[in-house]
ModelCIF file with pLDDT and N, C-alpha, C, O atoms, coordinates in Angstrom:
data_MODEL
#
_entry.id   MODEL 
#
_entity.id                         1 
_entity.type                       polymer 
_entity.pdbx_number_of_molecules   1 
#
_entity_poly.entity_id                      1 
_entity_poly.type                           'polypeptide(L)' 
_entity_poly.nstd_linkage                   no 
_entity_poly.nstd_monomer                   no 
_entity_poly.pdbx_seq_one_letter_code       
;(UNK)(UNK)(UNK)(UNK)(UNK)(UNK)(UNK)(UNK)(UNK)(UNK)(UNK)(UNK)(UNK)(UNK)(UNK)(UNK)
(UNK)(UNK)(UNK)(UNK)(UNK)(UNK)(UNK)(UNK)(UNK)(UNK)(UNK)(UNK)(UNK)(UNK)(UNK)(UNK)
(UNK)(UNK)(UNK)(UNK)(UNK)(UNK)(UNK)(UNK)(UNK)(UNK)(UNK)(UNK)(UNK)(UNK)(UNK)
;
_entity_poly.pdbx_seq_one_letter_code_can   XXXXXXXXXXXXXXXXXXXXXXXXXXXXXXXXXXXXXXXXXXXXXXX 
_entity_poly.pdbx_strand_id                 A 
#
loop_
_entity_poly_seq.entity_id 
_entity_poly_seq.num 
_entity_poly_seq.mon_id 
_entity_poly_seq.hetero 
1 1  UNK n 
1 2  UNK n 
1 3  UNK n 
1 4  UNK n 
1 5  UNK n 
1 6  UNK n 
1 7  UNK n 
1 8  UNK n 
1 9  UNK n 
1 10 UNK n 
1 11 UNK n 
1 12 UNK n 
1 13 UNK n 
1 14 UNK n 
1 15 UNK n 
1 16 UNK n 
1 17 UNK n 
1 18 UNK n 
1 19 UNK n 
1 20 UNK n 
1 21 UNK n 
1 22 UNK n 
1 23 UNK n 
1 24 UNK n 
1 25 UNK n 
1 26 UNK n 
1 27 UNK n 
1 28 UNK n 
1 29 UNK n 
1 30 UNK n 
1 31 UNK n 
1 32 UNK n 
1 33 UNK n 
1 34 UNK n 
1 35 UNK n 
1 36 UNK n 
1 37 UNK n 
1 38 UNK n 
1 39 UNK n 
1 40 UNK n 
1 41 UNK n 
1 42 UNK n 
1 43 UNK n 
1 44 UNK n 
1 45 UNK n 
1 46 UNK n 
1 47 UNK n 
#
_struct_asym.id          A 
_struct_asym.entity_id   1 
#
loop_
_ma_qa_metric.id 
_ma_qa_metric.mode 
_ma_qa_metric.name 
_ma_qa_metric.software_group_id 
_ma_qa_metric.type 
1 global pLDDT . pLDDT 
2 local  pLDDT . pLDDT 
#
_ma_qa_metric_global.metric_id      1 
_ma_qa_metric_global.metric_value   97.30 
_ma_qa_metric_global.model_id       1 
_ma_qa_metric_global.ordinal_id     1 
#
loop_
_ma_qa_metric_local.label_asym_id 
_ma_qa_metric_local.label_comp_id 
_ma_qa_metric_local.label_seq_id 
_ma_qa_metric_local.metric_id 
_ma_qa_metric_local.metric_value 
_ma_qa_metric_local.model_id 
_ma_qa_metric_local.ordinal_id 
A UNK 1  2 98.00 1 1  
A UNK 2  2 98.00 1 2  
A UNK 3  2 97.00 1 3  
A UNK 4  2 98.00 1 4  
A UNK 5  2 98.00 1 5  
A UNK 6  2 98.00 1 6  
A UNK 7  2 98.00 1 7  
A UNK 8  2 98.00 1 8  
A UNK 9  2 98.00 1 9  
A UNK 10 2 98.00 1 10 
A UNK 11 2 98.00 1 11 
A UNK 12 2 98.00 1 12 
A UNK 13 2 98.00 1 13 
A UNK 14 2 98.00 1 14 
A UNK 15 2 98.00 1 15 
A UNK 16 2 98.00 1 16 
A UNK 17 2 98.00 1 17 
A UNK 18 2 98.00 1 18 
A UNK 19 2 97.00 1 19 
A UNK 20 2 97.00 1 20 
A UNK 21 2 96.00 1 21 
A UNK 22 2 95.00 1 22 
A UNK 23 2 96.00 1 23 
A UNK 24 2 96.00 1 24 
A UNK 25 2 97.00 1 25 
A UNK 26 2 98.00 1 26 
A UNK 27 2 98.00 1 27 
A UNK 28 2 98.00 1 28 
A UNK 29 2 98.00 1 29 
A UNK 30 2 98.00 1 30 
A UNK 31 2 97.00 1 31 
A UNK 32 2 98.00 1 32 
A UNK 33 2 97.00 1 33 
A UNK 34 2 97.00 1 34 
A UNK 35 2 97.00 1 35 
A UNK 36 2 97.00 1 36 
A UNK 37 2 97.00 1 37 
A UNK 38 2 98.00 1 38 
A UNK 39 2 97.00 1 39 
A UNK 40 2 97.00 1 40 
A UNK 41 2 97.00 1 41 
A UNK 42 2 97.00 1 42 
A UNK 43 2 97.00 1 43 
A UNK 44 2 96.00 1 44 
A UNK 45 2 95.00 1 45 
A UNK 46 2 96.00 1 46 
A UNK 47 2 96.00 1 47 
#
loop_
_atom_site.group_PDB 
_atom_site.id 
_atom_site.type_symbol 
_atom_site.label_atom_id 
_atom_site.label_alt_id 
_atom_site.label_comp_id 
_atom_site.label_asym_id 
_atom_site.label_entity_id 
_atom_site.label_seq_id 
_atom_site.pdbx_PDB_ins_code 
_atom_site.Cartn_x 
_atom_site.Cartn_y 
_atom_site.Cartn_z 
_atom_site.occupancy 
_atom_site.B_iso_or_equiv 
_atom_site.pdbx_formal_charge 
_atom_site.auth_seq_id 
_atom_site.auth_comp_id 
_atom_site.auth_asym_id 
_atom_site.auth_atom_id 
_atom_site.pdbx_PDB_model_num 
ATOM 1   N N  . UNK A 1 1  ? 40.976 98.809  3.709   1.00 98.00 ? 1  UNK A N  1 
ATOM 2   C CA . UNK A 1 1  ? 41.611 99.801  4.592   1.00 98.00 ? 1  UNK A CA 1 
ATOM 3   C C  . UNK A 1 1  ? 40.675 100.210 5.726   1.00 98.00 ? 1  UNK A C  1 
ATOM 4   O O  . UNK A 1 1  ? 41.037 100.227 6.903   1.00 98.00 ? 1  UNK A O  1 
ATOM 5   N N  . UNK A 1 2  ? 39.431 100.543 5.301   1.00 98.00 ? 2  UNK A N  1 
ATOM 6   C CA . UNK A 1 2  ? 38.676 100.762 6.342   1.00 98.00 ? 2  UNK A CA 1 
ATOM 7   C C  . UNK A 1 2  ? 38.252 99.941  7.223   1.00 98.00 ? 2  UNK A C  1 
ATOM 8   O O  . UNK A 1 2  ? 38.030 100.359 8.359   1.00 98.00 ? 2  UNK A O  1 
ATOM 9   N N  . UNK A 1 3  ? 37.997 98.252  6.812   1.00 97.00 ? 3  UNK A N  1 
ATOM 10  C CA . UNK A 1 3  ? 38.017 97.007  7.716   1.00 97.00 ? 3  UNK A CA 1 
ATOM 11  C C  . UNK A 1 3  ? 39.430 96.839  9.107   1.00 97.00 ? 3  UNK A C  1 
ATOM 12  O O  . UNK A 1 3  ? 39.650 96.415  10.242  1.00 97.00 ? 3  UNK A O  1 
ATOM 13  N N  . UNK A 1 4  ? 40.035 97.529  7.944   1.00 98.00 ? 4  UNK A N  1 
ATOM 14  C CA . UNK A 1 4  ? 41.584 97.352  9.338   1.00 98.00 ? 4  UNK A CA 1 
ATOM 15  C C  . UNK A 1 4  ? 41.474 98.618  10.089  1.00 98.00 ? 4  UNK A C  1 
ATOM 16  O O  . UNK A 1 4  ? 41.952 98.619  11.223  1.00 98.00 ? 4  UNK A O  1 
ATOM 17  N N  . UNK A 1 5  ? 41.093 99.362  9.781   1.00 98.00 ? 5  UNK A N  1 
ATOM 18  C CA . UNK A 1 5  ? 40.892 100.654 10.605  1.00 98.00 ? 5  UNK A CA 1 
ATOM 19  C C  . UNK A 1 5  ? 40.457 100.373 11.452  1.00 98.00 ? 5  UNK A C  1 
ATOM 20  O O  . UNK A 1 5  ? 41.056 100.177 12.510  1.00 98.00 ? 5  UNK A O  1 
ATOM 21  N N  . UNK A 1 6  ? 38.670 100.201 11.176  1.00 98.00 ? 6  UNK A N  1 
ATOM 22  C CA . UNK A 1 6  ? 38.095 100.051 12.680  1.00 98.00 ? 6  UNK A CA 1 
ATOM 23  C C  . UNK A 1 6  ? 38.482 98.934  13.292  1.00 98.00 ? 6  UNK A C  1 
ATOM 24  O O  . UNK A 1 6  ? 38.893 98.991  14.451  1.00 98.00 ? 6  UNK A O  1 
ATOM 25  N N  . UNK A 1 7  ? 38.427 98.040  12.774  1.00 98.00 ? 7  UNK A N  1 
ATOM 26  C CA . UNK A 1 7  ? 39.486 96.879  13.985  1.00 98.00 ? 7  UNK A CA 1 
ATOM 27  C C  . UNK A 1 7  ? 40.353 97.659  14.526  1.00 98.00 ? 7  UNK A C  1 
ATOM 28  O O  . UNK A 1 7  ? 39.950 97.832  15.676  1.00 98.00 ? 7  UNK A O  1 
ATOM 29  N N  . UNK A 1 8  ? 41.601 98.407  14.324  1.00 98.00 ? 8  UNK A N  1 
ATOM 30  C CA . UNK A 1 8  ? 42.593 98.618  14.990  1.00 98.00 ? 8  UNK A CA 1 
ATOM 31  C C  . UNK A 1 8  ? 42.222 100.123 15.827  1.00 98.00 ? 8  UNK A C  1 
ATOM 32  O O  . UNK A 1 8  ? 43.100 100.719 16.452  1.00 98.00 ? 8  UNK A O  1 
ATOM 33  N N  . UNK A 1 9  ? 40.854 100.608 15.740  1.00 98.00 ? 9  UNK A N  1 
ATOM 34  C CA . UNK A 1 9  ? 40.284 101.659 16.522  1.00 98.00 ? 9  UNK A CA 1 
ATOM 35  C C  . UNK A 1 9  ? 39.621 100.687 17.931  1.00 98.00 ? 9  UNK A C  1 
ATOM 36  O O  . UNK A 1 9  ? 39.657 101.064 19.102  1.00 98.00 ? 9  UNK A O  1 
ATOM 37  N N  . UNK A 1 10 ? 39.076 99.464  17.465  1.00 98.00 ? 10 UNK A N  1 
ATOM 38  C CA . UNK A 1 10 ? 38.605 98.660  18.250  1.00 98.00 ? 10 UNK A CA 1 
ATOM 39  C C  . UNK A 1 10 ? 39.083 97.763  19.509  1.00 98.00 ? 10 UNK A C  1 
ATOM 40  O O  . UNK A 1 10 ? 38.461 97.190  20.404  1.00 98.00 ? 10 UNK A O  1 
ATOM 41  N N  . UNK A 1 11 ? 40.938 97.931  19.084  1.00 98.00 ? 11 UNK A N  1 
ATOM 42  C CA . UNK A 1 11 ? 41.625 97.350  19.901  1.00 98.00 ? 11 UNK A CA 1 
ATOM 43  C C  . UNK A 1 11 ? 42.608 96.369  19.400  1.00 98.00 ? 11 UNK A C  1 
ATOM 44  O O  . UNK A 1 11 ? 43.528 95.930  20.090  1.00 98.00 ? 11 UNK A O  1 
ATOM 45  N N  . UNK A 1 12 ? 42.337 95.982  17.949  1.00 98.00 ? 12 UNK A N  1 
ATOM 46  C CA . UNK A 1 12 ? 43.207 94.785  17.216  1.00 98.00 ? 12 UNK A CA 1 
ATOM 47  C C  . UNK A 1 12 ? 44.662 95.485  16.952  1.00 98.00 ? 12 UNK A C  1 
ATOM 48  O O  . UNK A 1 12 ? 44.777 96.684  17.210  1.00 98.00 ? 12 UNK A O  1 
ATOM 49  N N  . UNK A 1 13 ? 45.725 94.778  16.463  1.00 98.00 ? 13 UNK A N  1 
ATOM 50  C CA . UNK A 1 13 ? 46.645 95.173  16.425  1.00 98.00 ? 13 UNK A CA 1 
ATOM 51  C C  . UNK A 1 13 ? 46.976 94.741  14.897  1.00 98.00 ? 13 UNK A C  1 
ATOM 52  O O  . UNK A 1 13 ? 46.704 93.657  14.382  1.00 98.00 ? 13 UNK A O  1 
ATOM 53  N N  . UNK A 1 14 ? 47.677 95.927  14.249  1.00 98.00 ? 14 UNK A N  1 
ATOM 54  C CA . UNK A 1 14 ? 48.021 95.419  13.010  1.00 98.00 ? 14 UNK A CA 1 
ATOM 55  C C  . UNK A 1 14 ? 48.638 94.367  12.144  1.00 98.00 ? 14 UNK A C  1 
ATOM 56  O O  . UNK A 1 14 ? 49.208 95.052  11.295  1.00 98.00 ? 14 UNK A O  1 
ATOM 57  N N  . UNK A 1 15 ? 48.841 93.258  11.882  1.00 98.00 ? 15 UNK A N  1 
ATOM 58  C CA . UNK A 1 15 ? 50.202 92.640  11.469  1.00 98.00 ? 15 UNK A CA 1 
ATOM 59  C C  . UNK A 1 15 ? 50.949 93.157  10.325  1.00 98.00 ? 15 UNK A C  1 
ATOM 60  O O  . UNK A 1 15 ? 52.164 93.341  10.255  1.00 98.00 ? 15 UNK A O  1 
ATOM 61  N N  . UNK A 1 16 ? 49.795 93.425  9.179   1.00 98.00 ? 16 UNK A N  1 
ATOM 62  C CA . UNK A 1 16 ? 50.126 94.066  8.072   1.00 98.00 ? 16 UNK A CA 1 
ATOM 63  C C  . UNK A 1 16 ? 49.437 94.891  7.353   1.00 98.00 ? 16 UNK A C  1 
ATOM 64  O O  . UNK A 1 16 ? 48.482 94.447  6.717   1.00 98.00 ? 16 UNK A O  1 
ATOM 65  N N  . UNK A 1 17 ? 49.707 96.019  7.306   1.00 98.00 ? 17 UNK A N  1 
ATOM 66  C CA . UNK A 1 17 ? 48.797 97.005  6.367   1.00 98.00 ? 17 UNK A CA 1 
ATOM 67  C C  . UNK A 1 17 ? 48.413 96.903  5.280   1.00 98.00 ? 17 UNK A C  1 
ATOM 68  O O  . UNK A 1 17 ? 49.245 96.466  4.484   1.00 98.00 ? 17 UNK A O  1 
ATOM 69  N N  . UNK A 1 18 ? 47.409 97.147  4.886   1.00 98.00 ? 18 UNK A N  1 
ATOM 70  C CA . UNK A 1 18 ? 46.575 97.369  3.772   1.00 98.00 ? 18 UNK A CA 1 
ATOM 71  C C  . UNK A 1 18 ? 47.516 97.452  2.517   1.00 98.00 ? 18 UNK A C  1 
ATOM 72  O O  . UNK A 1 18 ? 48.315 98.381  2.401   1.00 98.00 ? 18 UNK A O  1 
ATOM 73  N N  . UNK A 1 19 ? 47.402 96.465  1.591   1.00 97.00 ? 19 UNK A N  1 
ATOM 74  C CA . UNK A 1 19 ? 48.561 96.796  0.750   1.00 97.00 ? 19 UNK A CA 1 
ATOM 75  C C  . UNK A 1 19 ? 47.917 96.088  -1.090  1.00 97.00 ? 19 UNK A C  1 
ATOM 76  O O  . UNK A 1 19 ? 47.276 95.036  -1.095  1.00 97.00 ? 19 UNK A O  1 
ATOM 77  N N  . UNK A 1 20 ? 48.096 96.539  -1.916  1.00 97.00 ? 20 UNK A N  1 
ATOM 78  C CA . UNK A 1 20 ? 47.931 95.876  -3.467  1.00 97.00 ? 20 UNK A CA 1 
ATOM 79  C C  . UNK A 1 20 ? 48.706 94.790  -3.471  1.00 97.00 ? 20 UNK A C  1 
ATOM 80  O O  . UNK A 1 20 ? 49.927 94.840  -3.319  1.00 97.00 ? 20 UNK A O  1 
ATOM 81  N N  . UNK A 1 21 ? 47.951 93.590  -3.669  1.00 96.00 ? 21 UNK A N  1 
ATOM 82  C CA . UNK A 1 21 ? 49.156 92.446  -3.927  1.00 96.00 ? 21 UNK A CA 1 
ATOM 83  C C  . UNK A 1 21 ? 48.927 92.022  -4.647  1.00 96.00 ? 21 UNK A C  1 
ATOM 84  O O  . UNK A 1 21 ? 47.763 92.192  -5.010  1.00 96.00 ? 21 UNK A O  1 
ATOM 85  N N  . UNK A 1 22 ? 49.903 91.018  -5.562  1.00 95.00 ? 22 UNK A N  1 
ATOM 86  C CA . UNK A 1 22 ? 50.270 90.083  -6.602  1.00 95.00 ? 22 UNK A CA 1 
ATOM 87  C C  . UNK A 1 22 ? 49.222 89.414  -7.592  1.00 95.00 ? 22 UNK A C  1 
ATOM 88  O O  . UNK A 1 22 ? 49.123 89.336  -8.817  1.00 95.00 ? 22 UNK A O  1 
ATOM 89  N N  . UNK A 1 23 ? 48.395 88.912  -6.365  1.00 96.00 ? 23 UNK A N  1 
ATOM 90  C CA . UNK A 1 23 ? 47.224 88.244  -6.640  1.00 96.00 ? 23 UNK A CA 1 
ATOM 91  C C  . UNK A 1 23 ? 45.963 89.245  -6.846  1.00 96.00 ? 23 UNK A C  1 
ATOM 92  O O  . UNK A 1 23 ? 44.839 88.837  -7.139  1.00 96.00 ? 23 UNK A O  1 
ATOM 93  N N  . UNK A 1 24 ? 46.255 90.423  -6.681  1.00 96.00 ? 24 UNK A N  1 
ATOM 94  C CA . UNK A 1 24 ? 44.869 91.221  -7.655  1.00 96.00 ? 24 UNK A CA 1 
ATOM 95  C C  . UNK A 1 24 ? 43.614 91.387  -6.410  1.00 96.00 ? 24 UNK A C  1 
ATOM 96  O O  . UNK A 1 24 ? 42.400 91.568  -6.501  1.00 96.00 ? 24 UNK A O  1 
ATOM 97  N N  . UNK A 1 25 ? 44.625 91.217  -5.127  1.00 97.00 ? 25 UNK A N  1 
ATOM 98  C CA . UNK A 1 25 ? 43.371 91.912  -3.590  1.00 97.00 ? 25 UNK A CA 1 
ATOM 99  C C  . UNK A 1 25 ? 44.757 93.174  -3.387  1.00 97.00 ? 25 UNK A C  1 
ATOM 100 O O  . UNK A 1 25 ? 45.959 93.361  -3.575  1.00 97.00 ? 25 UNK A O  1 
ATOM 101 N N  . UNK A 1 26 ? 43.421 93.826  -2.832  1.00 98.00 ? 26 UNK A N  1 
ATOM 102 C CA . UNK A 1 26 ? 43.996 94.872  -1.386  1.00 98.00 ? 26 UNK A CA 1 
ATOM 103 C C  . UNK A 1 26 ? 44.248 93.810  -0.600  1.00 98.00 ? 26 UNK A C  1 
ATOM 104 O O  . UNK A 1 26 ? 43.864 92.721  -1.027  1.00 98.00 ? 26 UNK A O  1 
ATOM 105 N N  . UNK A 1 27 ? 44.942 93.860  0.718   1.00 98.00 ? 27 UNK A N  1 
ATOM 106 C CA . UNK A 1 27 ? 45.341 93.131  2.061   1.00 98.00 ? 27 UNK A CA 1 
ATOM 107 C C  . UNK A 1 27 ? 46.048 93.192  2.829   1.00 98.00 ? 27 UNK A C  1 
ATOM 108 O O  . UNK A 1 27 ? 47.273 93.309  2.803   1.00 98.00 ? 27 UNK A O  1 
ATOM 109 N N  . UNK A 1 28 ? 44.928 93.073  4.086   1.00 98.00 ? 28 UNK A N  1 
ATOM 110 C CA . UNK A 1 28 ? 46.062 93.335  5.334   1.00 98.00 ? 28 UNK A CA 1 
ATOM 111 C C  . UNK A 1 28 ? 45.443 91.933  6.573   1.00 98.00 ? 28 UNK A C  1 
ATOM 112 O O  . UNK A 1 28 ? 44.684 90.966  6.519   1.00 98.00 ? 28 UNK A O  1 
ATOM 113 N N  . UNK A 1 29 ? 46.227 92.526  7.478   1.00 98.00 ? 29 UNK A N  1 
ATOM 114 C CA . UNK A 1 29 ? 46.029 91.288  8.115   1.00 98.00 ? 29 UNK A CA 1 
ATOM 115 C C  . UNK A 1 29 ? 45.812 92.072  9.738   1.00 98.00 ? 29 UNK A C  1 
ATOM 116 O O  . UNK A 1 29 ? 46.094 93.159  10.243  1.00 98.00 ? 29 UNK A O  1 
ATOM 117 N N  . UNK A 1 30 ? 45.300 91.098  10.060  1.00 98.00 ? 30 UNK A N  1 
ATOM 118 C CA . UNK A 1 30 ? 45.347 92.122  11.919  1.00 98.00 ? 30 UNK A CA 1 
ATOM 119 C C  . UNK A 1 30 ? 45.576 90.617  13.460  1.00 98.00 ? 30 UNK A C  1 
ATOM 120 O O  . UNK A 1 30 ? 45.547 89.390  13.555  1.00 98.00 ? 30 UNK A O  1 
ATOM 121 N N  . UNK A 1 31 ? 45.687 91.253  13.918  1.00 97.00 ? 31 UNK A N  1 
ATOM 122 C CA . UNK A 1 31 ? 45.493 90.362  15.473  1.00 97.00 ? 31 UNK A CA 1 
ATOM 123 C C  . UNK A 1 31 ? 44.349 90.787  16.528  1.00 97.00 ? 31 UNK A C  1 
ATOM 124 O O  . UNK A 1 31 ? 44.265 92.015  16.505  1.00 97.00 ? 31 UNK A O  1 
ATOM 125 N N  . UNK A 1 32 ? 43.791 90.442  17.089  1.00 98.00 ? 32 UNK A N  1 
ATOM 126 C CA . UNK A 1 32 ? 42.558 90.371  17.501  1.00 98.00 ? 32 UNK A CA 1 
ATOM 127 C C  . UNK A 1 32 ? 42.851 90.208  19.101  1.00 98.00 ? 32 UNK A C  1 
ATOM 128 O O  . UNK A 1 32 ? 43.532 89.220  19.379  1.00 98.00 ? 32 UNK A O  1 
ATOM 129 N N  . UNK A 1 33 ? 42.395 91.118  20.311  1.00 97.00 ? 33 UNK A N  1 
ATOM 130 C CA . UNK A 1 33 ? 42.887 91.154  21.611  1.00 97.00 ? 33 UNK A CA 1 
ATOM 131 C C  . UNK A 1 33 ? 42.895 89.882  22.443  1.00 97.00 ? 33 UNK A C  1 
ATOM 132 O O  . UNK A 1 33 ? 43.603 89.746  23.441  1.00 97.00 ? 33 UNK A O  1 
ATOM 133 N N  . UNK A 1 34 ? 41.798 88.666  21.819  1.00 97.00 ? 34 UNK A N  1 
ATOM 134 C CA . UNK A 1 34 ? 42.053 87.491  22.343  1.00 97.00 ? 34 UNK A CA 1 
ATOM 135 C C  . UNK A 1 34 ? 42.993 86.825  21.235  1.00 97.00 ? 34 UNK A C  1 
ATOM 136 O O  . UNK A 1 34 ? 42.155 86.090  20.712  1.00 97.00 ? 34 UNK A O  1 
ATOM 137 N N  . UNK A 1 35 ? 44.090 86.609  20.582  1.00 97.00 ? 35 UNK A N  1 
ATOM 138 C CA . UNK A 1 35 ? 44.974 86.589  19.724  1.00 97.00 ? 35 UNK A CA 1 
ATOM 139 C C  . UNK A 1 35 ? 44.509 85.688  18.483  1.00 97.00 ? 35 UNK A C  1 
ATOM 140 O O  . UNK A 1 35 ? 45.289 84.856  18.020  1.00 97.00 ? 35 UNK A O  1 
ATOM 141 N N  . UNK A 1 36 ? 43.258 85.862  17.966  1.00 97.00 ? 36 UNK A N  1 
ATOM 142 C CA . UNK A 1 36 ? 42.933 85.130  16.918  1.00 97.00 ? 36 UNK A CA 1 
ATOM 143 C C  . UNK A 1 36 ? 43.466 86.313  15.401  1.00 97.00 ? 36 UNK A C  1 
ATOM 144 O O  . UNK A 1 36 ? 43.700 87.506  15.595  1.00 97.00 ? 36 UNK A O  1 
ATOM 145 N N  . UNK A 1 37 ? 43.562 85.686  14.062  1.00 97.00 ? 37 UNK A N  1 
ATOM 146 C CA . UNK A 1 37 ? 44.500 86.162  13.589  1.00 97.00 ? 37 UNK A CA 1 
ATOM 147 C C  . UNK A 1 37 ? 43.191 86.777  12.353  1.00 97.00 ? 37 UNK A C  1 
ATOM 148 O O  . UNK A 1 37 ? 42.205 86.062  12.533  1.00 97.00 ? 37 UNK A O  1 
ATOM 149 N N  . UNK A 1 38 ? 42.915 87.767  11.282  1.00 98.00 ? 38 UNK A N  1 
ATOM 150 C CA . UNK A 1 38 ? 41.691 87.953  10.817  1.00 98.00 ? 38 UNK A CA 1 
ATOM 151 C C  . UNK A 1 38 ? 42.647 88.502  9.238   1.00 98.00 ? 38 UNK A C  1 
ATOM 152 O O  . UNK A 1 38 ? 43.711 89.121  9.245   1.00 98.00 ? 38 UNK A O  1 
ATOM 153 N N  . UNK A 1 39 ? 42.241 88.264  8.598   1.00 97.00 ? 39 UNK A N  1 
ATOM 154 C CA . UNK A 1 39 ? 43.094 89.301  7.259   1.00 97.00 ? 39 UNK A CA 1 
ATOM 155 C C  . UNK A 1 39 ? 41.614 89.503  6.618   1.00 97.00 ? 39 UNK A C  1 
ATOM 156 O O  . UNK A 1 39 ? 40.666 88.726  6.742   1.00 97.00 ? 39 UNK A O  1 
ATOM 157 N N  . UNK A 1 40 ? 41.636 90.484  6.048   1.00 97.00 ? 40 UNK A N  1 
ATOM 158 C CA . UNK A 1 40 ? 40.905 91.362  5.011   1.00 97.00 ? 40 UNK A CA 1 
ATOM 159 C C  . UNK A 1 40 ? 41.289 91.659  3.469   1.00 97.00 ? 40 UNK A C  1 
ATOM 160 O O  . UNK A 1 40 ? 42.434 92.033  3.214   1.00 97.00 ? 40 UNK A O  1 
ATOM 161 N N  . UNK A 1 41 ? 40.454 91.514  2.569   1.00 97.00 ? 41 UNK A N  1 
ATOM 162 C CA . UNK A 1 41 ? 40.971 91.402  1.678   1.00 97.00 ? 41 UNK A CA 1 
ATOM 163 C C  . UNK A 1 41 ? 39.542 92.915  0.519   1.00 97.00 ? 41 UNK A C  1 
ATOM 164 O O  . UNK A 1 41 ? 38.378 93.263  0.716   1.00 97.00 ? 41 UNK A O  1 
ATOM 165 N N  . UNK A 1 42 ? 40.459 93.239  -0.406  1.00 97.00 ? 42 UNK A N  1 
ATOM 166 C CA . UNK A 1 42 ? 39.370 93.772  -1.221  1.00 97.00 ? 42 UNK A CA 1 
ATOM 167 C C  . UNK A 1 42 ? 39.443 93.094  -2.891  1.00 97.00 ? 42 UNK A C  1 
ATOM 168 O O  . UNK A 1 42 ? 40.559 93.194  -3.401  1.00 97.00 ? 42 UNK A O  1 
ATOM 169 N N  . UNK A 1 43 ? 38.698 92.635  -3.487  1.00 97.00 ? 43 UNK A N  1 
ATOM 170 C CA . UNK A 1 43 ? 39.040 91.961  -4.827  1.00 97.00 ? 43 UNK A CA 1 
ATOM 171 C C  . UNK A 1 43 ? 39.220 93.731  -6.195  1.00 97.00 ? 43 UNK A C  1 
ATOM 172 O O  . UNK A 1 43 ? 38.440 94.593  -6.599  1.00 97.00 ? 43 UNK A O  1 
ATOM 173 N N  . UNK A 1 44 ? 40.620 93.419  -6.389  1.00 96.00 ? 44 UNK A N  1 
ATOM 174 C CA . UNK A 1 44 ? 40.991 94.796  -7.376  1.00 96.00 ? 44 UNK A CA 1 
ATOM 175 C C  . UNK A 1 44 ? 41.177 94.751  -8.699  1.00 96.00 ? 44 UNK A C  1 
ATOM 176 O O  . UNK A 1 44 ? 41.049 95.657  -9.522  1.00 96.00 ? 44 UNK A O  1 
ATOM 177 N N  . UNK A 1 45 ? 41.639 93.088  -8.920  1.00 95.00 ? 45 UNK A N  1 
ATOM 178 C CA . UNK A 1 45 ? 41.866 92.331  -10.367 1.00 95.00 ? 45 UNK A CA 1 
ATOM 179 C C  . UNK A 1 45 ? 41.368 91.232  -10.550 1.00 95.00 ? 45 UNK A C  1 
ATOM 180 O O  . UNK A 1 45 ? 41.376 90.473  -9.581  1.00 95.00 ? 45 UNK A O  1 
ATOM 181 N N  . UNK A 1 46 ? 40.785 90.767  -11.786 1.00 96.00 ? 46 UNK A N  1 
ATOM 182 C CA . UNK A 1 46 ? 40.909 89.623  -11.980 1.00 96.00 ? 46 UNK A CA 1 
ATOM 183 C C  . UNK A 1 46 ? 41.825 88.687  -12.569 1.00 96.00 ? 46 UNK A C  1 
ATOM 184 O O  . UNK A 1 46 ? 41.870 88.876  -13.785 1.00 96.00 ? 46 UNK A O  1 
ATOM 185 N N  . UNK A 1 47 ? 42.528 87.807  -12.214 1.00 96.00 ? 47 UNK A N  1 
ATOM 186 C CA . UNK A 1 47 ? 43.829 87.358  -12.675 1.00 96.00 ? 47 UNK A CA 1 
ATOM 187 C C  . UNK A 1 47 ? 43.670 86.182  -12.960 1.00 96.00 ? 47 UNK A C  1 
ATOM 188 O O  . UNK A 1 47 ? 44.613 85.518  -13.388 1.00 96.00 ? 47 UNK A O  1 
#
């Protein structure tokens, strides 16, 4: 959450918020002002 934060304080644009998924990460995803694409992840489970 905080990786997508400051990116999106920085100028990136969100694609997807910070979210618990399936696979046992936090994750979100962002866009980057020259349009490269970056996702973030936090490890929450082991599965």
């Amino acid at each position: 959450d905080a990786a997508i934060q400051r990116a999106q304080d920085a100028g990136a644009t969100v694609m997807m918020p910070a979210s618990d998924c399936f696979w046992g990460d936090r994750y979100g995803v962002i866009v980057d002002p020259f349009g490269h694409i970056w996702s973030f992840a936090t490890h929450l489970k082991d599965m």
